[in-house]
PDB file of N, CA and C in Angstrom:
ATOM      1  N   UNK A   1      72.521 136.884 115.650  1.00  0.00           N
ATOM      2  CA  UNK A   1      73.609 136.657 116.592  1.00  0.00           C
ATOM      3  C   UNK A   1      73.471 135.250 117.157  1.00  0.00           C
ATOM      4  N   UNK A   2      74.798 134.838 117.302  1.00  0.00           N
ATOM      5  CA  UNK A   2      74.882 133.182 118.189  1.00  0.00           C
ATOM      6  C   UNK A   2      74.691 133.110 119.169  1.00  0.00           C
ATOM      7  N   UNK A   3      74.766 132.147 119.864  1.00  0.00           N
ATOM      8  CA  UNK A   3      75.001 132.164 121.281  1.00  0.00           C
ATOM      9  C   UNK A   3      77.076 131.752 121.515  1.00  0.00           C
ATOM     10  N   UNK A   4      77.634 132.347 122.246  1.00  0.00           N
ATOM     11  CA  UNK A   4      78.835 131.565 122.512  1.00  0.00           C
ATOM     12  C   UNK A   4      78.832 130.019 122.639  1.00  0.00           C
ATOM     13  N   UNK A   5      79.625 129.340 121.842  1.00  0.00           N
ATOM     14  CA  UNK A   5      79.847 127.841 122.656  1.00  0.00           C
ATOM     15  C   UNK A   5      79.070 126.573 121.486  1.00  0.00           C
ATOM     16  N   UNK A   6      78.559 127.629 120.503  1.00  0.00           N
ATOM     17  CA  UNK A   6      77.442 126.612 119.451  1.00  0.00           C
ATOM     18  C   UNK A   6      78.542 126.202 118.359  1.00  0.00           C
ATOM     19  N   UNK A   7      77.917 125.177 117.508  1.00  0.00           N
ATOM     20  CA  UNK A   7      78.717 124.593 116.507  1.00  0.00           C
ATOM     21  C   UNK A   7      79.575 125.715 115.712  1.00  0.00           C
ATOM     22  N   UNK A   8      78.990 126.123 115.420  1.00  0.00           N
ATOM     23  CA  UNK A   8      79.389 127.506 114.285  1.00  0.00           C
ATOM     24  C   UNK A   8      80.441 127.980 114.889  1.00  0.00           C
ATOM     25  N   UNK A   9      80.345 128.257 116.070  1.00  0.00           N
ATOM     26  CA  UNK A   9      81.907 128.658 117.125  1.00  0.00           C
ATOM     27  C   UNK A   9      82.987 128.278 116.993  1.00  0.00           C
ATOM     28  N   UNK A  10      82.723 126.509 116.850  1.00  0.00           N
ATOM     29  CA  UNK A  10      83.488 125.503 116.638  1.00  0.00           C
ATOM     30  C   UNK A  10      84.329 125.141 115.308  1.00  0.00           C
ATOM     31  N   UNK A  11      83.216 125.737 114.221  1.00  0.00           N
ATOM     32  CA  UNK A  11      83.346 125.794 112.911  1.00  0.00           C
ATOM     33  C   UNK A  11      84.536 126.503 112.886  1.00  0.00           C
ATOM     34  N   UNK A  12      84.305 127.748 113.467  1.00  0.00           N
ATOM     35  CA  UNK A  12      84.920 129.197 113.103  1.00  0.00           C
ATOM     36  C   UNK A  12      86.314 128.801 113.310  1.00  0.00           C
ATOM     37  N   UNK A  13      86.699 128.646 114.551  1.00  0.00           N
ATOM     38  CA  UNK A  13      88.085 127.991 115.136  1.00  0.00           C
ATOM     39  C   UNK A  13      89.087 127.147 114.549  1.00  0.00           C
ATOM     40  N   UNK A  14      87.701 126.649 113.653  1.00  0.00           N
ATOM     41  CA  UNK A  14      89.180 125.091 112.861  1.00  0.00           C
ATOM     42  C   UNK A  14      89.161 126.190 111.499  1.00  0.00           C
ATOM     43  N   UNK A  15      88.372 127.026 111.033  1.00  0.00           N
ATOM     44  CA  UNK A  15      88.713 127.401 109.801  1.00  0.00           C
ATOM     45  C   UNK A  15      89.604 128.564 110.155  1.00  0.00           C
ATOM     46  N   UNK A  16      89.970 128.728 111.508  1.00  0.00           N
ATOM     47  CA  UNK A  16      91.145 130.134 111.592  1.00  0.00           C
ATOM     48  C   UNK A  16      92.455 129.192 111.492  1.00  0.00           C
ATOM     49  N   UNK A  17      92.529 127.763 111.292  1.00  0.00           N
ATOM     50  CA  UNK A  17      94.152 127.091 111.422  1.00  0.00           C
ATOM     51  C   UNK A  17      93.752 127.075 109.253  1.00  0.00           C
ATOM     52  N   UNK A  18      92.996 126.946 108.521  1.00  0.00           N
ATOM     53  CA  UNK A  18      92.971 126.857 107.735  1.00  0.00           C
ATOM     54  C   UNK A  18      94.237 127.336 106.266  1.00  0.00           C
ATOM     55  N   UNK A  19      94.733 126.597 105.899  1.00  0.00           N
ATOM     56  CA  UNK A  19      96.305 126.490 105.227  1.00  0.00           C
ATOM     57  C   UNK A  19      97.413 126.931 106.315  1.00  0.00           C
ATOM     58  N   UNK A  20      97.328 126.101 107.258  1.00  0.00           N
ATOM     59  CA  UNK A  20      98.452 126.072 108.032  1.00  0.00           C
ATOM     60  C   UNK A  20      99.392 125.372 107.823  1.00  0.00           C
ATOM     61  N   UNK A  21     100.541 126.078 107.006  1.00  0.00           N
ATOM     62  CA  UNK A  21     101.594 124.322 106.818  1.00  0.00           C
ATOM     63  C   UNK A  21     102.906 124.961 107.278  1.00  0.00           C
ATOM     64  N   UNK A  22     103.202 125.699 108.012  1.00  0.00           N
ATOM     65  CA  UNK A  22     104.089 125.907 108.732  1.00  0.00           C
ATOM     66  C   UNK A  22     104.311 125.775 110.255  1.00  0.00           C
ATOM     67  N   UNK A  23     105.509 125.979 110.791  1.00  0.00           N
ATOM     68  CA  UNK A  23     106.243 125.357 112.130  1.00  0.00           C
ATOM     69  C   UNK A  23     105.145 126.930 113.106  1.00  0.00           C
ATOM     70  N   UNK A  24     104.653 127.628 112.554  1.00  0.00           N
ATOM     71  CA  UNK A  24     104.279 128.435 113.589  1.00  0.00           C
ATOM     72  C   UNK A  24     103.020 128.269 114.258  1.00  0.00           C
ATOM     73  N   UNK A  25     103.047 128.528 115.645  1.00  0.00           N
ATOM     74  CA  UNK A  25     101.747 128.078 116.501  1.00  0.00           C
ATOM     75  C   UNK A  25     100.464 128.636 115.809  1.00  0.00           C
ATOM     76  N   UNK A  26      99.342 127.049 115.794  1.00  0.00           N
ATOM     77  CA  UNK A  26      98.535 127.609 115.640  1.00  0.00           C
ATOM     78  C   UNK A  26      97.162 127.902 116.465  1.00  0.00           C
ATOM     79  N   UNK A  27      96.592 128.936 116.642  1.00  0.00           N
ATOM     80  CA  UNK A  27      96.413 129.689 118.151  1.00  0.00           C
ATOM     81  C   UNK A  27      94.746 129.245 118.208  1.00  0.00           C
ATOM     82  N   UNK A  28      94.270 128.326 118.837  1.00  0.00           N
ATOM     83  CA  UNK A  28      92.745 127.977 118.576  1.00  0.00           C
ATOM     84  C   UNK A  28      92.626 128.315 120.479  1.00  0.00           C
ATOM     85  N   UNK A  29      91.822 129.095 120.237  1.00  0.00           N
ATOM     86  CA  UNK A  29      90.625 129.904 121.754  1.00  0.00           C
ATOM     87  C   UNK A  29      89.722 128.584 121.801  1.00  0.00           C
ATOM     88  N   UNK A  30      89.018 127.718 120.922  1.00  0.00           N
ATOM     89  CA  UNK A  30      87.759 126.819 121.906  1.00  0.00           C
ATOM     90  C   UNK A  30      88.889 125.885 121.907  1.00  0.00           C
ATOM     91  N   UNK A  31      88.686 125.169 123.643  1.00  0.00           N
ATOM     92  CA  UNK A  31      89.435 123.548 123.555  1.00  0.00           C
ATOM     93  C   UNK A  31      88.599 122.966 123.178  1.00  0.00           C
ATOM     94  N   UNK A  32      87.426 122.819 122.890  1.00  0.00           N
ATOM     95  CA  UNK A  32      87.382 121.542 121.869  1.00  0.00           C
ATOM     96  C   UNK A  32      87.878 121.172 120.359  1.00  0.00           C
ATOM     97  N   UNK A  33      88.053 122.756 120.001  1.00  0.00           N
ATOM     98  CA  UNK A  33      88.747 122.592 118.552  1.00  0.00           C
ATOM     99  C   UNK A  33      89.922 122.169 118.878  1.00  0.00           C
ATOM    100  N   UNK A  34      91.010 122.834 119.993  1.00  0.00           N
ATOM    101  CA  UNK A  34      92.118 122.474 120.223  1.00  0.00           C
ATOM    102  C   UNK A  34      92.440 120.927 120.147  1.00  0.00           C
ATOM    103  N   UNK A  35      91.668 120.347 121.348  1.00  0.00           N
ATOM    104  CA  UNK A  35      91.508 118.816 121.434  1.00  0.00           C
ATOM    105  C   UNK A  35      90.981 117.922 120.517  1.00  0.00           C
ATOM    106  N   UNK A  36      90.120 118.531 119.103  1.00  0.00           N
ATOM    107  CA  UNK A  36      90.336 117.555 118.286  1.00  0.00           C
ATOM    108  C   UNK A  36      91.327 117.622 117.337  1.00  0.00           C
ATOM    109  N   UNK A  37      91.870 119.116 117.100  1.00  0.00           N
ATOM    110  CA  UNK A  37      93.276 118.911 116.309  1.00  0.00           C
ATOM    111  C   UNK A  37      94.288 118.208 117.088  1.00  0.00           C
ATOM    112  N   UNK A  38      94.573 118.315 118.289  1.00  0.00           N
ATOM    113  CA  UNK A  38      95.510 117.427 118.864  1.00  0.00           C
ATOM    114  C   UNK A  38      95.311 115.961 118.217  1.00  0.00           C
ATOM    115  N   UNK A  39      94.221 115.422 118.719  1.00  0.00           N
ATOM    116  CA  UNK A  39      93.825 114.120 118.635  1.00  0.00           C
ATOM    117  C   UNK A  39      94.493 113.498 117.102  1.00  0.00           C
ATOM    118  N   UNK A  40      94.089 115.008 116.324  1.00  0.00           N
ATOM    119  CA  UNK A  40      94.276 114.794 114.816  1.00  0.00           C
ATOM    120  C   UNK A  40      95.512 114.282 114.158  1.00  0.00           C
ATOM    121  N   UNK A  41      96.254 115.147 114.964  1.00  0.00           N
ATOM    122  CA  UNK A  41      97.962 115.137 114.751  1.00  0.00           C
ATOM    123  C   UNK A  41      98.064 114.107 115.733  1.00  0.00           C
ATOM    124  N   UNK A  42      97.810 113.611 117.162  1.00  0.00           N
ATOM    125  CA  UNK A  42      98.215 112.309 117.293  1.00  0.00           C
ATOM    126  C   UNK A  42      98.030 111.199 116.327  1.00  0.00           C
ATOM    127  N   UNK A  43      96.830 110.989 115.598  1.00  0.00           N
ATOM    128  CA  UNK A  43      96.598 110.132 114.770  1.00  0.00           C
ATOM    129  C   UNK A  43      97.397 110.080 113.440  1.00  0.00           C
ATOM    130  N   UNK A  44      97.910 110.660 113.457  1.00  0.00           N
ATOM    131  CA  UNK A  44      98.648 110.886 112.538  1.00  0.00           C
ATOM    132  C   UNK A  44     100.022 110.654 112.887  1.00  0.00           C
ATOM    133  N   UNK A  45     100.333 110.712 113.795  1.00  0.00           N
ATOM    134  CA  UNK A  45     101.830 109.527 114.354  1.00  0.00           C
ATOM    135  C   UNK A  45     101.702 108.569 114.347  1.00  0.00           C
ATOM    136  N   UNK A  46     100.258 108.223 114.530  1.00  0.00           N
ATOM    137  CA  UNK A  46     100.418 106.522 114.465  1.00  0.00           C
ATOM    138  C   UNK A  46     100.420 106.178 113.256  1.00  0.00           C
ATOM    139  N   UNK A  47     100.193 106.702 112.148  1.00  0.00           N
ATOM    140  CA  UNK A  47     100.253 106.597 111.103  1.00  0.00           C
ATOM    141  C   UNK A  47     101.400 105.865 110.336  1.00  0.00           C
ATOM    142  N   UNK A  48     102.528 107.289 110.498  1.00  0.00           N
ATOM    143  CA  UNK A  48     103.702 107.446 110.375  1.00  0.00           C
ATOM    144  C   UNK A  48     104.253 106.015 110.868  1.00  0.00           C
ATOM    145  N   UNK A  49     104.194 105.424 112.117  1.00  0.00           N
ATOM    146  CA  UNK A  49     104.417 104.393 112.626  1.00  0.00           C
ATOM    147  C   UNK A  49     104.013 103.054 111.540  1.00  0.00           C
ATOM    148  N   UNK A  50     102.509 102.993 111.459  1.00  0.00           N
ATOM    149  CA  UNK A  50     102.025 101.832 110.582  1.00  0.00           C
ATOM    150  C   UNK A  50     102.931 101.920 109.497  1.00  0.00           C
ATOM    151  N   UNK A  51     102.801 102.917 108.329  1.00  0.00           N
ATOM    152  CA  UNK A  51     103.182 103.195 106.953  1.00  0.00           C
ATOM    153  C   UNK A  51     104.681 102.781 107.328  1.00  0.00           C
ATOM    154  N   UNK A  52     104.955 103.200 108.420  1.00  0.00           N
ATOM    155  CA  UNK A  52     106.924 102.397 107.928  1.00  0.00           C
ATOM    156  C   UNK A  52     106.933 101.213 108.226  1.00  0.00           C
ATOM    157  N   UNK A  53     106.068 100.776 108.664  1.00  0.00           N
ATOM    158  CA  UNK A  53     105.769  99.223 108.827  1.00  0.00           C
ATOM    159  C   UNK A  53     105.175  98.494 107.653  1.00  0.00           C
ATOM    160  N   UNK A  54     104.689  99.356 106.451  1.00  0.00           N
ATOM    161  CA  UNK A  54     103.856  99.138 105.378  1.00  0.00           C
ATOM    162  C   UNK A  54     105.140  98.779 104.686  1.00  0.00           C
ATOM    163  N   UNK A  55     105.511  99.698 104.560  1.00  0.00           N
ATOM    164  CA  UNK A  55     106.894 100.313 103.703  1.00  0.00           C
ATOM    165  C   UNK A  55     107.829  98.979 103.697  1.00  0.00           C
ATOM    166  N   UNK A  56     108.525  98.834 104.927  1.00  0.00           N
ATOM    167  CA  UNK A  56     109.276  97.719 104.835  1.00  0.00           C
ATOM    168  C   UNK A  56     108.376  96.309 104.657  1.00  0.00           C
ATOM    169  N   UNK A  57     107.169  96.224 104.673  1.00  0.00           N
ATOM    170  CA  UNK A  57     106.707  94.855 104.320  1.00  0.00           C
ATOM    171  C   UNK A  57     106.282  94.671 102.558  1.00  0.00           C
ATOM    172  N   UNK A  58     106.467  95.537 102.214  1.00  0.00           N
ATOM    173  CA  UNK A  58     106.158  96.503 100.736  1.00  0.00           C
ATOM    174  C   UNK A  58     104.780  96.559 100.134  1.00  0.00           C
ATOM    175  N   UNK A  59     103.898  96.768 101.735  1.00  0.00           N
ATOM    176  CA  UNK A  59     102.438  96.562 101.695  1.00  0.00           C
ATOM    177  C   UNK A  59     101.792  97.992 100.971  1.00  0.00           C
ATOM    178  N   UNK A  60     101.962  98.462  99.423  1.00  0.00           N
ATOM    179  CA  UNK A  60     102.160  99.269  98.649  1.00  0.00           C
ATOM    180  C   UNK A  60     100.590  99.961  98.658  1.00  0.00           C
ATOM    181  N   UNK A  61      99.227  98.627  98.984  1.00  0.00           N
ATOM    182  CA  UNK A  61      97.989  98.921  98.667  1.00  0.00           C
ATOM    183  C   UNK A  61      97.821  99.658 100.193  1.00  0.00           C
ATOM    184  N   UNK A  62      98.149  99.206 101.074  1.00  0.00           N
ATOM    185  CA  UNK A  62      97.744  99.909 102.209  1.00  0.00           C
ATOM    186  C   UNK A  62      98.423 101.433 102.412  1.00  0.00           C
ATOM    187  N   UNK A  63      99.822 101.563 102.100  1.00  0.00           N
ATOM    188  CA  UNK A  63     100.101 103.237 101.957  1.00  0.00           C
ATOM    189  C   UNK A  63      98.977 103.633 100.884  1.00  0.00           C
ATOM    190  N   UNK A  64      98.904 103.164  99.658  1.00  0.00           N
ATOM    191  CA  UNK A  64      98.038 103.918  99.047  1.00  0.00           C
ATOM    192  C   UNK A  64      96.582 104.326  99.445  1.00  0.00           C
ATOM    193  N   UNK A  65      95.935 103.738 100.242  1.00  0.00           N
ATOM    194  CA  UNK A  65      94.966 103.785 101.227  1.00  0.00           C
ATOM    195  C   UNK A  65      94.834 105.248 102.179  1.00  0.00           C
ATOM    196  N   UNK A  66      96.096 104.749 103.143  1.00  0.00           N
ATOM    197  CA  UNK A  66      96.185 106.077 103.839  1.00  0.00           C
ATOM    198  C   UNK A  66      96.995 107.137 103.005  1.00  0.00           C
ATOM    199  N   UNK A  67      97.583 107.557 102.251  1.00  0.00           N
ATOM    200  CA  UNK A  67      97.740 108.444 101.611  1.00  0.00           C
ATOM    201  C   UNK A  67      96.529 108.816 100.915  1.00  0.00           C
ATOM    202  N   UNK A  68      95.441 108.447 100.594  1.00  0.00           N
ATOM    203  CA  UNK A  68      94.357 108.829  99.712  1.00  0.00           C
ATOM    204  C   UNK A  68      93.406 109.521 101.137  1.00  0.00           C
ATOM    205  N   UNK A  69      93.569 108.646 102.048  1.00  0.00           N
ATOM    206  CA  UNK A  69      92.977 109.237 103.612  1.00  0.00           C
ATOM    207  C   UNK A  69      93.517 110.436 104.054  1.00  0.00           C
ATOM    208  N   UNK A  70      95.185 110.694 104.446  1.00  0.00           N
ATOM    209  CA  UNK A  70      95.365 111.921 104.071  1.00  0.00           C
ATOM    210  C   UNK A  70      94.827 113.331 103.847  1.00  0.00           C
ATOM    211  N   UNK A  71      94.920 112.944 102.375  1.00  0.00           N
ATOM    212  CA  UNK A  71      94.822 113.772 100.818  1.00  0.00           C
ATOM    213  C   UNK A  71      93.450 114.135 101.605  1.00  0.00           C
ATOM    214  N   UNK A  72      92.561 113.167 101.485  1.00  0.00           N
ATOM    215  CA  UNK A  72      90.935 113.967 102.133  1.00  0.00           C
ATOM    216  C   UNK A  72      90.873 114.599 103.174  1.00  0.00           C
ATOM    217  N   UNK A  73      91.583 114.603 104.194  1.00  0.00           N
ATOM    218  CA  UNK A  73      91.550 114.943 105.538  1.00  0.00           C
ATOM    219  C   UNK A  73      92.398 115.864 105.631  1.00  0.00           C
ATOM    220  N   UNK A  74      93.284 115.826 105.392  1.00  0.00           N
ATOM    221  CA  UNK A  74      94.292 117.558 105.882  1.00  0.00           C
ATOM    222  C   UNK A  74      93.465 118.696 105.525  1.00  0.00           C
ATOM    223  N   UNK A  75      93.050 118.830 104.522  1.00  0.00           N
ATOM    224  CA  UNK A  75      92.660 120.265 104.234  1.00  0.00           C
ATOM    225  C   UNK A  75      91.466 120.229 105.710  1.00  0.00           C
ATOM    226  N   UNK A  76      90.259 119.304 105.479  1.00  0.00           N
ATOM    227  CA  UNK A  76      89.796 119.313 106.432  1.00  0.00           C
ATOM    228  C   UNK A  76      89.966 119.866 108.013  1.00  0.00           C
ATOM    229  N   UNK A  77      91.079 119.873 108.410  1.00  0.00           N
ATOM    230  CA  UNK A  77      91.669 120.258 109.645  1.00  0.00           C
ATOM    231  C   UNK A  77      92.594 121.375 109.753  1.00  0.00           C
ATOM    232  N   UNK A  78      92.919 122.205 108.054  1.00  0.00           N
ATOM    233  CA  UNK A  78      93.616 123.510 107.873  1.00  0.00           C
ATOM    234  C   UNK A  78      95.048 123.167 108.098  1.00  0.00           C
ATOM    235  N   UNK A  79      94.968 121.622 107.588  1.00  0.00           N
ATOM    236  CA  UNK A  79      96.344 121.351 107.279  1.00  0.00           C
ATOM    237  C   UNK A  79      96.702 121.212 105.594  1.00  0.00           C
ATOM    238  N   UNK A  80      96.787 122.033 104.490  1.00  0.00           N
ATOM    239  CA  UNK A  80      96.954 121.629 103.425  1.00  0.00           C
ATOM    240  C   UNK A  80      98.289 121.096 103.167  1.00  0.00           C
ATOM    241  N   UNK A  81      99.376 121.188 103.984  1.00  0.00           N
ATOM    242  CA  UNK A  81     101.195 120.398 104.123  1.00  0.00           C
ATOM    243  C   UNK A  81     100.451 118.950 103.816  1.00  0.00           C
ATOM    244  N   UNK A  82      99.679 118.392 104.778  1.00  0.00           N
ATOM    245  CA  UNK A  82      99.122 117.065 105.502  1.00  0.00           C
ATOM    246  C   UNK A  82      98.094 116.366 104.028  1.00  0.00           C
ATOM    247  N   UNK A  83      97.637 117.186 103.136  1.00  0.00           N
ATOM    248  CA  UNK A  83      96.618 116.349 102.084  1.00  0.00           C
ATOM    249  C   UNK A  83      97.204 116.737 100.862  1.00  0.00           C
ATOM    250  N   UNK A  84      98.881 117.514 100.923  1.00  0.00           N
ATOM    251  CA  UNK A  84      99.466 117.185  99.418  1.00  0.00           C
ATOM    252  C   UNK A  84     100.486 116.175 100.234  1.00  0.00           C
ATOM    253  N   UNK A  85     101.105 116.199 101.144  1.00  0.00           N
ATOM    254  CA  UNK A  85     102.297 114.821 101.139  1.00  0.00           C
ATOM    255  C   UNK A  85     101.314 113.927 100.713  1.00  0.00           C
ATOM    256  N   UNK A  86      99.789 113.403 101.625  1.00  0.00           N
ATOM    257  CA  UNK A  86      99.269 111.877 101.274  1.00  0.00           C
ATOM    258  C   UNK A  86      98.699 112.112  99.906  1.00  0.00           C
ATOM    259  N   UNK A  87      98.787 113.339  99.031  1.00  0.00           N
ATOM    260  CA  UNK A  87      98.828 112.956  97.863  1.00  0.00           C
ATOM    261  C   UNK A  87      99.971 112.508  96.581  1.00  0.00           C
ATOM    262  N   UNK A  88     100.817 113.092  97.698  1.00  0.00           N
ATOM    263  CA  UNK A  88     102.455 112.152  96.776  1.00  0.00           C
ATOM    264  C   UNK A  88     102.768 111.090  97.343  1.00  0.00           C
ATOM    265  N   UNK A  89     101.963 110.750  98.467  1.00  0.00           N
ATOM    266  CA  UNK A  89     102.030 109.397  99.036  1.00  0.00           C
ATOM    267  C   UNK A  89     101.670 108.347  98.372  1.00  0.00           C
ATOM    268  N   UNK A  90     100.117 108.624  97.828  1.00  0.00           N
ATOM    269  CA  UNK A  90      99.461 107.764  97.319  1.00  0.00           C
ATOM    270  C   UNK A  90      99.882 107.568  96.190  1.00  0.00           C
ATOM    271  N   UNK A  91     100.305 108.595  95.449  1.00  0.00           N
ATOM    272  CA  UNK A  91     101.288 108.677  93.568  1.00  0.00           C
ATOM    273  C   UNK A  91     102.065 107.484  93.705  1.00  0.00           C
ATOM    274  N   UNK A  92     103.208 108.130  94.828  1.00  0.00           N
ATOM    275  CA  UNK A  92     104.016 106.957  94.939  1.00  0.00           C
ATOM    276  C   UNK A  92     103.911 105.664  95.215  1.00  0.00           C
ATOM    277  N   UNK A  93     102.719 105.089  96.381  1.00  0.00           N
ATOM    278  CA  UNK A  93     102.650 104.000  96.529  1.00  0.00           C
ATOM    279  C   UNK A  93     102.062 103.757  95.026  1.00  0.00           C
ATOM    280  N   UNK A  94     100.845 103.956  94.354  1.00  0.00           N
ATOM    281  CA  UNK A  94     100.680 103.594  92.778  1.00  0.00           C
ATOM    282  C   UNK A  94     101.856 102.685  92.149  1.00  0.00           C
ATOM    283  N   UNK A  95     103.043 103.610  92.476  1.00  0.00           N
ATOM    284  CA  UNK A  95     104.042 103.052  91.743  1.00  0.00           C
ATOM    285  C   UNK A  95     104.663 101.840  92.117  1.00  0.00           C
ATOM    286  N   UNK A  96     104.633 101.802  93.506  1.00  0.00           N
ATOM    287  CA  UNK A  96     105.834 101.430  94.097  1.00  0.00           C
ATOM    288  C   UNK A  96     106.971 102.044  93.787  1.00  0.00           C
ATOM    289  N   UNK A  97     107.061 103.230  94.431  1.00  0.00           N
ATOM    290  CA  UNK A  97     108.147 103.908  94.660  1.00  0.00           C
ATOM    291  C   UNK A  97     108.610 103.385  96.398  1.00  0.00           C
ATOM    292  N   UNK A  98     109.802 102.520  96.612  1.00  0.00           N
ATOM    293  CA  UNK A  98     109.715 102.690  97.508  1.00  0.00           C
ATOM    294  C   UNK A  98     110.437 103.472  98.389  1.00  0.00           C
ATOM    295  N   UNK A  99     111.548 104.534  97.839  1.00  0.00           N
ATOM    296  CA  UNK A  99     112.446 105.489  97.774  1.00  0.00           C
ATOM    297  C   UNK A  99     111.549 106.534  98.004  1.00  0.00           C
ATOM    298  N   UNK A 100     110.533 106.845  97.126  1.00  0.00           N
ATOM    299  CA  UNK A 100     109.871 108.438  97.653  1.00  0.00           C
ATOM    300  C   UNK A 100     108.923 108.259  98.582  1.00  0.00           C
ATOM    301  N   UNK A 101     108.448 106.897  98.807  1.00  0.00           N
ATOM    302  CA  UNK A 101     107.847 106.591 100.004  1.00  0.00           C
ATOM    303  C   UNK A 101     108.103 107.333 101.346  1.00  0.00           C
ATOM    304  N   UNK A 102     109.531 106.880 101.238  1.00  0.00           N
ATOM    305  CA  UNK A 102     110.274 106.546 102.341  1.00  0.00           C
ATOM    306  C   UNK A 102     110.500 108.247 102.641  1.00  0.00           C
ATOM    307  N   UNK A 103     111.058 109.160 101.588  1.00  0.00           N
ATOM    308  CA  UNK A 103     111.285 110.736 101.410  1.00  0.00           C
ATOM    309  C   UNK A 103     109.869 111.367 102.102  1.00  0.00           C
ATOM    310  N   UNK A 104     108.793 110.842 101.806  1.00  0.00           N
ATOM    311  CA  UNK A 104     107.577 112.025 101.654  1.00  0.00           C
ATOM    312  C   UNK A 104     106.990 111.183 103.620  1.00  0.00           C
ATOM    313  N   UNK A 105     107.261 110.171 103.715  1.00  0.00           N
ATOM    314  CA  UNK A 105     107.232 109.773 105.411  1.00  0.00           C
ATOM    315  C   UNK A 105     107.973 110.636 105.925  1.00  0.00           C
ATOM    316  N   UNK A 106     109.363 110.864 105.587  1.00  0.00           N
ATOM    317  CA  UNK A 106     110.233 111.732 106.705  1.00  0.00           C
ATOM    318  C   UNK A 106     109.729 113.685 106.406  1.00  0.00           C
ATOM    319  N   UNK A 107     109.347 113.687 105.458  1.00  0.00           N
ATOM    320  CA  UNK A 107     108.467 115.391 104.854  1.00  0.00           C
ATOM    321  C   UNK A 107     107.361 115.028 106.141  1.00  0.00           C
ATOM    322  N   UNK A 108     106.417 114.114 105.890  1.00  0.00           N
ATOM    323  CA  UNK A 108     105.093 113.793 107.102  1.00  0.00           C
ATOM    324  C   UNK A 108     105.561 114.155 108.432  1.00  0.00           C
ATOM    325  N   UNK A 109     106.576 113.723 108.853  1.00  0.00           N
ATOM    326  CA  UNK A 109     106.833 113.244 110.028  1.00  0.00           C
ATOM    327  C   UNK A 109     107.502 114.659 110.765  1.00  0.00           C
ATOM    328  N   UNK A 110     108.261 114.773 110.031  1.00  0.00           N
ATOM    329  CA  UNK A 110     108.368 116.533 110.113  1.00  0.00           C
ATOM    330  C   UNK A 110     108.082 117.575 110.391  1.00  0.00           C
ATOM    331  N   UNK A 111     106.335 117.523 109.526  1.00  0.00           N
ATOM    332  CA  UNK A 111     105.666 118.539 109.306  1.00  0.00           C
ATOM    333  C   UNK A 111     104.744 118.344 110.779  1.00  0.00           C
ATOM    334  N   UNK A 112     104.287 117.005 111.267  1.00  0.00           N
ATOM    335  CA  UNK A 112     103.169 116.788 111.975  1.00  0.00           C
ATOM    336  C   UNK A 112     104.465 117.119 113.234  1.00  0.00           C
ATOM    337  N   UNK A 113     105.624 116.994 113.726  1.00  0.00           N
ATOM    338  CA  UNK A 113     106.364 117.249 114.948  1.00  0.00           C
ATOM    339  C   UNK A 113     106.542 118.630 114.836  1.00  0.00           C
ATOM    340  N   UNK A 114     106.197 119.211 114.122  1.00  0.00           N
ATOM    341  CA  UNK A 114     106.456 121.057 113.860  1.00  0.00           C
ATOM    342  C   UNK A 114     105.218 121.881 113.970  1.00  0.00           C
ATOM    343  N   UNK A 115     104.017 120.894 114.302  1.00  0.00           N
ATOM    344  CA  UNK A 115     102.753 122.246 114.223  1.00  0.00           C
ATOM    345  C   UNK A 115     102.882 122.152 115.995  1.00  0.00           C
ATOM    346  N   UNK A 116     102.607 123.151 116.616  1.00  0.00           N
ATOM    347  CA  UNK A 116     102.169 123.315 118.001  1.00  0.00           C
ATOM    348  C   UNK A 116     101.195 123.965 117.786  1.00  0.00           C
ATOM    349  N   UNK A 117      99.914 123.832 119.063  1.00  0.00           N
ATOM    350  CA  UNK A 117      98.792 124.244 118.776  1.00  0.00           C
ATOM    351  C   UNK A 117      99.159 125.271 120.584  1.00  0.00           C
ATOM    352  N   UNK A 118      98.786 126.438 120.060  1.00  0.00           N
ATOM    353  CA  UNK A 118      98.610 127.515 121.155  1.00  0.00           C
ATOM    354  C   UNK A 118      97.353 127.737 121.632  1.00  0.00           C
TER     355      UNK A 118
END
């Protein structure tokens, strides 16, 4: 048996949001898990912010960057929505697509204004 309040607690909490890619609350009991998924999904607006700033400068290597950042990190946080967009992110920047760029930012932007954390 644990004690309440130990890592493993902490563990437990982020793996109950685990494949969360829908608009419905997701319900985390420790605030510290709460407060670093917040943090998570704030960081991730700023994102959204840079990358359309990428986008129109047609700075193609740096979306591909954070889309590959992404891709590693969503699942991480029991967002799998969050590490397949930055993996069609990164496809696309490859290409220079700058059309599905622009599609899979407004899918991002979407998805990260639609999770509420309860």
């Amino acid at each position: 048996m644990r004690a309440a309040g130990t890592k493993d607690d902490k563990r437990d909490a982020l793996d109950s949001v685990m494949s969360h890619d829908s608009a419905t609350p997701i319900e985390i009991a420790d605030p510290f898990a709460r407060r670093l998924l917040s943090k998570y999904l704030g960081r991730r607006k700023d994102d959204i912010t840079r990358l359309r700033a990428a986008l129109a400068s047609a700075d193609f290597s740096s979306i591909e960057r954070t889309g590959h950042n992404l891709f590693g990190s969503g699942a991480a946080y029991g967002l799998d929505e969050i590490s397949a967009l930055g993996a069609r992110l990164e496809t696309a920047a490859r290409a220079a697509q700058a059309d599905s760029i622009a599609s899979v930012l407004d899918d991002l932007e979407r998805f990260v204004n639609s999770v509420t954390i309860a």
